[in-house]
Protein backbone atom coordinates (compact mmCIF):
# COMPACT_ATOMS: atom_id res chain seq x y z
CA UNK A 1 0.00 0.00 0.00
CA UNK A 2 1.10 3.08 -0.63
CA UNK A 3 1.57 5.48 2.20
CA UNK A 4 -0.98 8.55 2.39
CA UNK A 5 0.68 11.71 2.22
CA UNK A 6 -0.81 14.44 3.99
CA UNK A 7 -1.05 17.80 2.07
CA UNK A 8 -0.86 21.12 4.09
CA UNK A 9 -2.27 24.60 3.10
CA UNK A 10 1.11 27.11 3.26
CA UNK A 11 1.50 30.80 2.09
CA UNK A 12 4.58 30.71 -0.02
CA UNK A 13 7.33 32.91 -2.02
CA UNK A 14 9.50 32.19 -4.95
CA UNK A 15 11.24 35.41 -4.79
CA UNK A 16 11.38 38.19 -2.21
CA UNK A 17 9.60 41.24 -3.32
CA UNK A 18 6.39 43.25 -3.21
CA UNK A 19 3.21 41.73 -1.56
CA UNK A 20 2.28 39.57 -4.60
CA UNK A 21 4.80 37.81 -4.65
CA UNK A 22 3.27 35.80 -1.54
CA UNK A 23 1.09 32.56 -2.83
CA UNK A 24 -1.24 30.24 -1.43
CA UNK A 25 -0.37 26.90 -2.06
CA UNK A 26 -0.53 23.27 -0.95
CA UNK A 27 2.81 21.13 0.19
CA UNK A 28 3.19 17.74 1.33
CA UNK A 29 4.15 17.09 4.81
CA UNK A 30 7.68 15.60 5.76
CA UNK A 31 7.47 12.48 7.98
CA UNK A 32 7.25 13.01 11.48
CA UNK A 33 11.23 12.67 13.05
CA UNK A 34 11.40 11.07 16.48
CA UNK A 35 12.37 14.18 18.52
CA UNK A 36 9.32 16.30 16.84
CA UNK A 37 5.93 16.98 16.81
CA UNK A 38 3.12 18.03 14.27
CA UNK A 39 0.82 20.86 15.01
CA UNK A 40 -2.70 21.80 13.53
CA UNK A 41 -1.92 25.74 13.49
CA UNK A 42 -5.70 27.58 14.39
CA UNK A 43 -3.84 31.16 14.04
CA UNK A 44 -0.82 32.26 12.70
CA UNK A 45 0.95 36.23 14.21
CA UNK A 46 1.86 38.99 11.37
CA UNK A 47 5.25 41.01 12.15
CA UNK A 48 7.63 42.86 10.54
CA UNK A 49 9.90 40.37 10.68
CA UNK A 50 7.42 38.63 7.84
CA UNK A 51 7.95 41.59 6.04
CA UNK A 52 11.94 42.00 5.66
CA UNK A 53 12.13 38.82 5.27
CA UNK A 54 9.47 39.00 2.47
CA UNK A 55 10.56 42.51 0.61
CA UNK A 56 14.62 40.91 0.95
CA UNK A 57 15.56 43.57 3.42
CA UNK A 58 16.40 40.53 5.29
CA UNK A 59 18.05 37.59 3.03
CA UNK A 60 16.26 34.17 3.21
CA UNK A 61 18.82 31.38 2.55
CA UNK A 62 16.55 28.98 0.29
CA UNK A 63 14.29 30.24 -2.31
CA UNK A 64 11.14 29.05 -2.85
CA UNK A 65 10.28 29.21 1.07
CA UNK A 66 6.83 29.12 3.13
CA UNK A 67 6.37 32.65 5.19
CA UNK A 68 5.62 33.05 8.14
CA UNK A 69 7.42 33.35 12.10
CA UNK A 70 4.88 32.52 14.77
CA UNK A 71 1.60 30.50 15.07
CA UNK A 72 -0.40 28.43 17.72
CA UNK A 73 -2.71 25.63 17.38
CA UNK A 74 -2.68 22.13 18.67
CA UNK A 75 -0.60 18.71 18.96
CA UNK A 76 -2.34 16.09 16.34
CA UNK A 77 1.08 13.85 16.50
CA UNK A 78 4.52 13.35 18.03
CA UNK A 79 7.79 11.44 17.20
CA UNK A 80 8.72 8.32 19.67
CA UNK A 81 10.78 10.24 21.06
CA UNK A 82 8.83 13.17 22.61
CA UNK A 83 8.86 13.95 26.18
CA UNK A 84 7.68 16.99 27.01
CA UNK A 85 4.23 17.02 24.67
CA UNK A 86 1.28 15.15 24.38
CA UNK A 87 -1.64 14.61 21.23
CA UNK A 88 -4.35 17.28 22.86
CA UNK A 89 -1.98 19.76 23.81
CA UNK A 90 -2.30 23.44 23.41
CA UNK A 91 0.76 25.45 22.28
CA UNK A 92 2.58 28.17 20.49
CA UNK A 93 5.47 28.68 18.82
CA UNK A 94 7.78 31.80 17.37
CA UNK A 95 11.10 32.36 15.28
CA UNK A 96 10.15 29.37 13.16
CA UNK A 97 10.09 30.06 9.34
CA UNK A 98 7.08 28.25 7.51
CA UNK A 99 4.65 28.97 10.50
CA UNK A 100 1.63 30.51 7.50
CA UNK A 101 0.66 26.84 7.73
CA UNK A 102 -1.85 24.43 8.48
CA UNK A 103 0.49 21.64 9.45
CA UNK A 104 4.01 21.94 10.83
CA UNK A 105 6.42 19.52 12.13
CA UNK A 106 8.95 20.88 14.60
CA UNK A 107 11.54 19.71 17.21
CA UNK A 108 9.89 19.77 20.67
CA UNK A 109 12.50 21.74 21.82
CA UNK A 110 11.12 24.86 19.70
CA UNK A 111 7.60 24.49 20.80
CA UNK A 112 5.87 26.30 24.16
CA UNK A 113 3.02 24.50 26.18
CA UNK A 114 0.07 26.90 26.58
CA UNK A 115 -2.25 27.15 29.80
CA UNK A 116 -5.82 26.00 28.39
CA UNK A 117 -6.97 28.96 29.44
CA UNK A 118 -5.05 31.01 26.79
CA UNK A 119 -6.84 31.64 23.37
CA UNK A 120 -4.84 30.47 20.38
CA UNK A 121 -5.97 33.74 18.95
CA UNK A 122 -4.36 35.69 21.71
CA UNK A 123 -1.11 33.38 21.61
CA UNK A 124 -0.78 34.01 17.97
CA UNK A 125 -1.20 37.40 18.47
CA UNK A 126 1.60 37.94 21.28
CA UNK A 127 4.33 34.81 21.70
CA UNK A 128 6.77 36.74 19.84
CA UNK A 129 5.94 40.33 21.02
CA UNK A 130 5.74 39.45 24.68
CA UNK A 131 8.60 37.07 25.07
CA UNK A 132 10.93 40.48 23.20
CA UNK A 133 9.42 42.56 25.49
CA UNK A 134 10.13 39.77 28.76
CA UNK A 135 13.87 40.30 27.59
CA UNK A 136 14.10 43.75 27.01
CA UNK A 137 12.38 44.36 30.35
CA UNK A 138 14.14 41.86 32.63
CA UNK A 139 17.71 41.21 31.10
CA UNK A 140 18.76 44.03 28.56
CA UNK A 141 17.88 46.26 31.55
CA UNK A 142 16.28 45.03 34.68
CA UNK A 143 13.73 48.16 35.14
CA UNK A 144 12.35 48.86 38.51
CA UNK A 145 9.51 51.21 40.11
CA UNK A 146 12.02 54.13 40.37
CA UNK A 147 13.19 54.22 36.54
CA UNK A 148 11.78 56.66 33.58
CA UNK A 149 11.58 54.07 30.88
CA UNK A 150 11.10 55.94 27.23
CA UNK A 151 9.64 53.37 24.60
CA UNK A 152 9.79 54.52 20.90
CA UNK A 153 6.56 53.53 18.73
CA UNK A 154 4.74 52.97 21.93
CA UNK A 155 1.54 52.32 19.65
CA UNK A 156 3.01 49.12 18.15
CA UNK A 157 2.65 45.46 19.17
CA UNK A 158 5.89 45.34 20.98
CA UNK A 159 6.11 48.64 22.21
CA UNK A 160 1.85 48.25 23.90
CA UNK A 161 3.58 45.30 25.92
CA UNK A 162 6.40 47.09 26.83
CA UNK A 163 4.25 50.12 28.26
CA UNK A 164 1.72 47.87 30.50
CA UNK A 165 4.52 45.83 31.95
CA UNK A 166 6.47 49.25 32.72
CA UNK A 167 3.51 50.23 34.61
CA UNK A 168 2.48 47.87 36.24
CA UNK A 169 5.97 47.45 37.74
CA UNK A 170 5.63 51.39 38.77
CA UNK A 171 7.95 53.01 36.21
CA UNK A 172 7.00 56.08 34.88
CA UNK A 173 6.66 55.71 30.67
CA UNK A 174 7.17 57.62 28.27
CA UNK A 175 5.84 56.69 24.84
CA UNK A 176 6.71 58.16 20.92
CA UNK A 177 3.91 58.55 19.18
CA UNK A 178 2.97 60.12 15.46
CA UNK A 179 -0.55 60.28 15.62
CA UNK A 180 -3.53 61.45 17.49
CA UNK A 181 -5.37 57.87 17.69
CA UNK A 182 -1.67 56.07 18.65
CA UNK A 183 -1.57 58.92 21.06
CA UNK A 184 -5.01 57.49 22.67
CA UNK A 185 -3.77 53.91 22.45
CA UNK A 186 -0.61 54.91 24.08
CA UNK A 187 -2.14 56.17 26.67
CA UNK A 188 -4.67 53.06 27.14
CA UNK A 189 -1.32 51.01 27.75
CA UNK A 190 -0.03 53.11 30.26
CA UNK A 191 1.98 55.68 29.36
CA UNK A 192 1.90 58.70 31.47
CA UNK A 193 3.62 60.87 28.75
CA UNK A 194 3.07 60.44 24.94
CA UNK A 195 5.40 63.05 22.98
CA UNK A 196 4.17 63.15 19.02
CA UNK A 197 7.67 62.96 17.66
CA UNK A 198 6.05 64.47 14.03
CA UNK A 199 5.40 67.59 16.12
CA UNK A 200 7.79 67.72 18.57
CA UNK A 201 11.73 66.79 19.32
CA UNK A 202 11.20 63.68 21.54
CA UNK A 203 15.05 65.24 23.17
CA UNK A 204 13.70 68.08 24.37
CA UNK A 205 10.31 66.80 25.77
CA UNK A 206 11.95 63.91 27.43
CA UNK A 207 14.14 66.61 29.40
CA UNK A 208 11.44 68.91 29.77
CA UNK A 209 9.37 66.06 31.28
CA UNK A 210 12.11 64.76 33.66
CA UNK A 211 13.38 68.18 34.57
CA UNK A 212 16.51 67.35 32.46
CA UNK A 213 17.64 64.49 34.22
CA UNK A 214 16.96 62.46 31.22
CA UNK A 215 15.47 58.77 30.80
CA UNK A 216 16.75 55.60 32.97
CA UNK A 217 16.60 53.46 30.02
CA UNK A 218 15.38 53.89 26.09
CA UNK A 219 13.46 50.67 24.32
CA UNK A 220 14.80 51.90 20.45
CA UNK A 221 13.15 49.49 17.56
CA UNK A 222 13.30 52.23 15.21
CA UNK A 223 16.80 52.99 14.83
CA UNK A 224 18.36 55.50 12.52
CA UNK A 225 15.87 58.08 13.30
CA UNK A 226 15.96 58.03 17.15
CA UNK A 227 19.18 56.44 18.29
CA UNK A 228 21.79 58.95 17.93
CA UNK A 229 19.41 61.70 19.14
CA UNK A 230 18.79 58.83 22.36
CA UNK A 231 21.37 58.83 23.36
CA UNK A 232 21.27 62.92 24.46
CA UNK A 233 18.39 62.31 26.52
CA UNK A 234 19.81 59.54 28.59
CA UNK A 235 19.76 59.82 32.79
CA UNK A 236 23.24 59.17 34.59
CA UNK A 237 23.98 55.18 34.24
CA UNK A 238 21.54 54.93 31.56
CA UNK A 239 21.66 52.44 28.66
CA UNK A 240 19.40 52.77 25.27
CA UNK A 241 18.58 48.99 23.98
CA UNK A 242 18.25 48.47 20.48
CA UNK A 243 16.26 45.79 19.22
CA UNK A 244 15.00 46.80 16.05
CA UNK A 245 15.66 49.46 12.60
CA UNK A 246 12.40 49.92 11.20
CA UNK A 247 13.42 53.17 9.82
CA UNK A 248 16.99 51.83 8.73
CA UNK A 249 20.30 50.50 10.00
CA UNK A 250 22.07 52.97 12.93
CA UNK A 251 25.21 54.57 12.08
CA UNK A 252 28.55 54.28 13.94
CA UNK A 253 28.66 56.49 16.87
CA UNK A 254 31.48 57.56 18.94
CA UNK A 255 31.13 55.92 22.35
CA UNK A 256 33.13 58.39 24.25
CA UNK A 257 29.88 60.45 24.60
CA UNK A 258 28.53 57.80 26.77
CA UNK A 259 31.61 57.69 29.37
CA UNK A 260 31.07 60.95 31.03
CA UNK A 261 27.31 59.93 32.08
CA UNK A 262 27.93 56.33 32.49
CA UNK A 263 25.86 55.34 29.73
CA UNK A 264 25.58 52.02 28.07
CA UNK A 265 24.30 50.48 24.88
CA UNK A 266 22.81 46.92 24.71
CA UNK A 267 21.46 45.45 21.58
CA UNK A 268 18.83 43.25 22.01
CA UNK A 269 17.51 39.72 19.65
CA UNK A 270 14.85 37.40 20.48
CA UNK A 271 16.69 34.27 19.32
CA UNK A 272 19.21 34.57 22.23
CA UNK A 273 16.26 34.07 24.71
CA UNK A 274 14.37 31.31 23.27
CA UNK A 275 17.65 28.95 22.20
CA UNK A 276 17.47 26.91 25.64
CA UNK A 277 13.54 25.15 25.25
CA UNK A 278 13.84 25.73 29.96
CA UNK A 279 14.13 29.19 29.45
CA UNK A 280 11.56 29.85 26.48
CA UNK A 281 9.16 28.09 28.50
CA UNK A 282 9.47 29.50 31.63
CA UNK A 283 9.53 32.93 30.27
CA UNK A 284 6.52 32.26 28.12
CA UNK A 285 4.17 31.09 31.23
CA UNK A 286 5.50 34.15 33.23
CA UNK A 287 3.90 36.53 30.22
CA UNK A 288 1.43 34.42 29.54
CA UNK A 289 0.41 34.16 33.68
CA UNK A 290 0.15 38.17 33.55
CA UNK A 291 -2.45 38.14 30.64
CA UNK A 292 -4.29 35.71 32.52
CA UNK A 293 -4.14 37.79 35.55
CA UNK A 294 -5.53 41.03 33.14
CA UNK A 295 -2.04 42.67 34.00
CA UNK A 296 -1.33 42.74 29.99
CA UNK A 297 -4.29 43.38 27.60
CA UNK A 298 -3.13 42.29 23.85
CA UNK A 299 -5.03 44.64 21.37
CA UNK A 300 -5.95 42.53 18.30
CA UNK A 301 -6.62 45.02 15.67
CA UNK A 302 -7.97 42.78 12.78
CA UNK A 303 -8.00 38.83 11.80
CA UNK A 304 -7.88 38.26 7.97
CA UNK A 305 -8.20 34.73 6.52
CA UNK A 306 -4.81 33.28 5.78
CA UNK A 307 -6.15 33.63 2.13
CA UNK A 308 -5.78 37.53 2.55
CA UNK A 309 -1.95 37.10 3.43
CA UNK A 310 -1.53 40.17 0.74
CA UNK A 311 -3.95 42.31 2.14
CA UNK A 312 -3.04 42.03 5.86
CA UNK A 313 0.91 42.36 5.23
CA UNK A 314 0.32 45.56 3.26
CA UNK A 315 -2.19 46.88 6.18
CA UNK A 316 1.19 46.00 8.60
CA UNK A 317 3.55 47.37 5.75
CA UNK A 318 1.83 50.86 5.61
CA UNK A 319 1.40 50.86 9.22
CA UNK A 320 -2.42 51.27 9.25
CA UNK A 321 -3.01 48.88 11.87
CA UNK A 322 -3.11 49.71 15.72
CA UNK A 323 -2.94 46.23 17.45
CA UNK A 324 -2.01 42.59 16.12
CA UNK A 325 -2.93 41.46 13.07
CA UNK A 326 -4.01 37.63 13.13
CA UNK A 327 -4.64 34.89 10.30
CA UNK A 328 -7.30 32.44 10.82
CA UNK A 329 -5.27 29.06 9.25
């Protein structure tokens, strides 16, 4: 008899370009390995990662390639070998190319356990945003009720995270803004200050604001635009973290300027923090514990079908959306 050959639904590219260049197609699932298991995805979490890697900004090693970095659904098989899953469970998953798919095999090792009282939608929605803003919060600068945090593009999915978890620690935030509505959403998440950096120099409000002592720490994902001019606004012993360039890649800067505040830089990437399976997990249930306990909201701004994979990455592209952006697998 020949074997039956399961077929998968997968958004896929051929070459890296503009938004039609993604496709809906359907592969064939590999065999299951001993050490992995296969997961029904329910939802599947848009970011901009899915972007640069899409538009070649960043360079994907194998051409054609199935999209997509973070998804959460259920466990329909495992390999002999498995240990830590079981068929039934609930779980999530980030940093995982070929996640825009129905069915995905994956080492156990690279897989998170949800609480059954977590929504897949929400999961999808925030495993890779919340476990970036665990790290950036607890190890690229371990901020406390006394600190000024400043968070640039406090509007976005990262960057809402970032300003609940500041508060509800006590910190006082400070959030960069460019519009009126992101302003009010801002604000929703926490932030005691928003400064509309269209309108205003966010260097001069920040010292204004803190009496020119400047900010304890800087979350930066934007990068050339802000980090030079950050690192002017920074308190004594301060340290700006970068962990993203939307708006390009940050020149070299003369470190010197930093010594005679104290100040420090740290750069900041997921992968670091999700490499041992221990610590991904228990990070994950520590983020995931606080949205159970209604400490962190996550704002879901629109679901598409996984069908609209154009549409939705060109809502995230111009930066239309307000929340996280979800496909329905």
């Amino acid at each position: 008899f020949k074997e039956h050959i399961m077929k998968s639904k997968v958004v896929k590219i051929y070459e890296q370009g503009p938004a039609n260049v993604l496709k809906i197609e359907e592969n064939d699932v590999k065999k299951l390995s001993s050490n992995e298991v296969m997961i029904e995805h329910s939802y599947a979490g848009l970011n901009f990662i899915d972007i640069n890697q899409r538009n070649g900004a960043y360079p994907l090693k194998n051409l054609p390639s199935i999209m997509g970095m973070e998804a959460s659904g259920t466990i329909v098989e495992k390999g002999g070998d498995v240990s830590r899953f079981n068929v039934g469970d609930k779980v999530t998953h980030c940093m995982n190319l070929g996640s825009f798919s129905k069915l995905i095999n994956l080492d156990e090792k690279r897989v998170i356990k949800l609480n059954n009282h977590i929504d897949l939608k929400v999961a999808a929605a925030s495993t890779l945003q919340g476990l970036t803003a665990q790290y950036l919060i607890n190890e690229s600068f371990q901020l406390k009720d006394h600190h000024t945090v400043l968070v640039h593009a406090a509007a976005g999915g990262v960057g809402q995270i970032l300003c609940q978890w500041a508060k509800k620690l006590g910190a006082r935030v400070l959030g960069t803004i460019s519009t009126k509505k992101k302003e009010y959403i801002a604000k929703e998440n926490g932030c005691d200050y928003t400064i509309n950096y269209v309108k205003d120099d966010f260097v001069k409000k920040v010292l204004e604001i803190t009496n020119n002592k400047g900010a304890d720490v800087i979350y930066d994902s934007v990068g050339k635009n802000t980090f030079q001019k950050g690192i002017t606004c920074l308190a004594p012993k301060g340290r700006l973290v970068s962990f993203g360039i939307s708006s390009g890649p940050i020149e070299p800067i003369n470190i010197n300027q930093l010594r005679s505040f104290s100040g420090s830089i740290a750069t900041g990437g997921l992968n670091t923090y999700i490499k041992d399976s221990n610590e991904m997990q228990k990070n994950a249930d520590g983020f995931f514990k606080m949205i159970m306990n209604k400490d962190i909201k996550i704002n879901i701004d629109r679901i598409f079908p996984i069908d609209d994979i154009q549409e939705a990455q060109t809502m995230l592209e111009s930066r239309l959306s307000t929340g996280s952006i979800v496909l329905k697998i």
